[in-house]
C-alpha atoms as a PDB file:
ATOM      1  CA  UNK A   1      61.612  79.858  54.737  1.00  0.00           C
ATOM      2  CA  UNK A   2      59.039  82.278  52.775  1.00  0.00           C
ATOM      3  CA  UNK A   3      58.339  81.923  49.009  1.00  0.00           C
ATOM      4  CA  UNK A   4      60.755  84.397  47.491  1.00  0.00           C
ATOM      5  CA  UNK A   5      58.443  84.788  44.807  1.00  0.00           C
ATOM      6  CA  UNK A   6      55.775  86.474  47.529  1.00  0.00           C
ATOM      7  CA  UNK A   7      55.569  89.736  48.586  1.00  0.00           C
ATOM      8  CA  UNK A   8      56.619  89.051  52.243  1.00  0.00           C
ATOM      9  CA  UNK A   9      59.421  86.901  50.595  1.00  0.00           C
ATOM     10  CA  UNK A  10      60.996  89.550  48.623  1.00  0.00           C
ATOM     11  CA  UNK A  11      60.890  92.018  51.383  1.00  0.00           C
ATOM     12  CA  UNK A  12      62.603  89.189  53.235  1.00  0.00           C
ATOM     13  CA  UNK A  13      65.017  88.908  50.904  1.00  0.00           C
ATOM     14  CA  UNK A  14      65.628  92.565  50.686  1.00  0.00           C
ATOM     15  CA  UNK A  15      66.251  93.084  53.837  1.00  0.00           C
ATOM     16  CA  UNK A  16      68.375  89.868  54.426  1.00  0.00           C
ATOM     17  CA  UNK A  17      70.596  91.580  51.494  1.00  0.00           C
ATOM     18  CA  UNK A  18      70.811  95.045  53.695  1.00  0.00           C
ATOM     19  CA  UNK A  19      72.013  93.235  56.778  1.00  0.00           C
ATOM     20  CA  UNK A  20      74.640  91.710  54.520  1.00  0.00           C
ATOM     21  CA  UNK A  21      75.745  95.061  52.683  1.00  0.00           C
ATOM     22  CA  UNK A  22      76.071  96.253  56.383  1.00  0.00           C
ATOM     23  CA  UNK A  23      78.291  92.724  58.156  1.00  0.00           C
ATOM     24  CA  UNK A  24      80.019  93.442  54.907  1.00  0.00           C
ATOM     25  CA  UNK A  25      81.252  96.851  55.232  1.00  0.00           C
ATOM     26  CA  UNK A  26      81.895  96.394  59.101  1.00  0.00           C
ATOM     27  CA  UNK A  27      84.456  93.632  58.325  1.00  0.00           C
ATOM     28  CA  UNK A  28      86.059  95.474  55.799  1.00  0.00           C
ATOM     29  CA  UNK A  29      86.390  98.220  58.172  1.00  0.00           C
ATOM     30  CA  UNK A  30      88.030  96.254  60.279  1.00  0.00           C
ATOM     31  CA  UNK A  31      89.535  94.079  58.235  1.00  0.00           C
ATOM     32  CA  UNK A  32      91.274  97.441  56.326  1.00  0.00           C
ATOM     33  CA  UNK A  33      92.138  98.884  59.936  1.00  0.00           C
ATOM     34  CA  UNK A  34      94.151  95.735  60.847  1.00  0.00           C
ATOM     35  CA  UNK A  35      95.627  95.066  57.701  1.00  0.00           C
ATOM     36  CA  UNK A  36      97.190  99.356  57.847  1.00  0.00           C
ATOM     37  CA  UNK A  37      97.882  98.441  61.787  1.00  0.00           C
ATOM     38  CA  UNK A  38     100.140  95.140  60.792  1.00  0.00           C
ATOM     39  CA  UNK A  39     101.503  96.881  58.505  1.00  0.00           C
ATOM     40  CA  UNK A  40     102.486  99.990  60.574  1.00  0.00           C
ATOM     41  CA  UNK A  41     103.913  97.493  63.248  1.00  0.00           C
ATOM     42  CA  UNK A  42     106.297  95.776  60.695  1.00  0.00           C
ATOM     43  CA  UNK A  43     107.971  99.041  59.390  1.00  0.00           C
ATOM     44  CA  UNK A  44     109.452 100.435  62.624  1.00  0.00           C
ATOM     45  CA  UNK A  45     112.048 102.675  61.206  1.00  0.00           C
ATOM     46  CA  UNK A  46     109.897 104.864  59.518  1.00  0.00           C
ATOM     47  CA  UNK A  47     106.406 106.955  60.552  1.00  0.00           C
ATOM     48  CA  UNK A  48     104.064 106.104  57.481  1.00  0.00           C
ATOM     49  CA  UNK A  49     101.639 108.952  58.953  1.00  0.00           C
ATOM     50  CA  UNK A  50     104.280 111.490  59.200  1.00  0.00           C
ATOM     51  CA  UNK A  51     105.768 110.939  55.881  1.00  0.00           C
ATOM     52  CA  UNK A  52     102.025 111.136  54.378  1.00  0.00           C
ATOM     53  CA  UNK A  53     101.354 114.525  56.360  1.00  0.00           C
ATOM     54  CA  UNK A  54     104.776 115.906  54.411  1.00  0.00           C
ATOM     55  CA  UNK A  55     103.143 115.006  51.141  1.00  0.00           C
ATOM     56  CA  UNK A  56     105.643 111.878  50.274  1.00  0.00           C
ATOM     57  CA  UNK A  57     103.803 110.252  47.725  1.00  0.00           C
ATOM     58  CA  UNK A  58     105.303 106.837  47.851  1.00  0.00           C
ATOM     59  CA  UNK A  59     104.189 105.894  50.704  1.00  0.00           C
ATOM     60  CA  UNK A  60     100.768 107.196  50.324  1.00  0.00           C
ATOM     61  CA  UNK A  61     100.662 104.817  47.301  1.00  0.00           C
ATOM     62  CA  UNK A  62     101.863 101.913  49.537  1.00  0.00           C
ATOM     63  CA  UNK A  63      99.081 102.459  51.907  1.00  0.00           C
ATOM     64  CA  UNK A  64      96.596 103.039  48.816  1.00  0.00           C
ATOM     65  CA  UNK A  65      97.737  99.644  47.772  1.00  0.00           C
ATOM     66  CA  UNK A  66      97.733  97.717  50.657  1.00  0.00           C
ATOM     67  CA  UNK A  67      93.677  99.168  50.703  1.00  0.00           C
ATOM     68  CA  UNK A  68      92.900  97.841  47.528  1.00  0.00           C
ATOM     69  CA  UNK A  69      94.053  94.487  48.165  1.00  0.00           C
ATOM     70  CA  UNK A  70      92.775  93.997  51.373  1.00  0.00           C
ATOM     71  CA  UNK A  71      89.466  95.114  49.446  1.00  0.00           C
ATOM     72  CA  UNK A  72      89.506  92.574  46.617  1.00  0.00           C
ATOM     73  CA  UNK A  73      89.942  89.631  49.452  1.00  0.00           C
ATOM     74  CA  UNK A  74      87.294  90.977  51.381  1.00  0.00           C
ATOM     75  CA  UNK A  75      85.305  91.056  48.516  1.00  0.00           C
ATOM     76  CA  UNK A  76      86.304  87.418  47.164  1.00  0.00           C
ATOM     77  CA  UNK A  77      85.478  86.122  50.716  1.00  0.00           C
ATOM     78  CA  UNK A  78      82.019  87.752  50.903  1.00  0.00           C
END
């Protein structure tokens, strides 16, 4: 392991902290996709997308919601 207080050890670092910022946002793009794609399967009787498309604003907020948790664990975990 380099020095972090040397050049070639903060540029290590740096780029150590990139790689992260980019696993990160890959999981939660996944992890965000899933999440939507449970939840689509467990509501049957009712097309979330459709209902979105005719401007129902309920369920828009459901799905905002279900975003911005799955965001704060993904964030907690990382």
């Amino acid at each position: 392991m380099l020095d972090p207080l040397t050049f070639l050890g903060r540029i290590t670092q740096m780029g150590y902290g990139i790689l992260w910022s980019i696993a990160a946002s890959i999981g939660f793009a996944f992890g965000v996709g899933l999440a939507l794609k449970v939840f689509d399967w467990l509501s049957i009787d009712i097309d979330e997308w459709d209902e979105i498309k005719k401007g129902n604003i309920g369920v828009a907020l459901i799905f905002i919601s279900i975003i911005v948790v799955i965001g704060a664990l993904i964030y907690k975990v990382i």
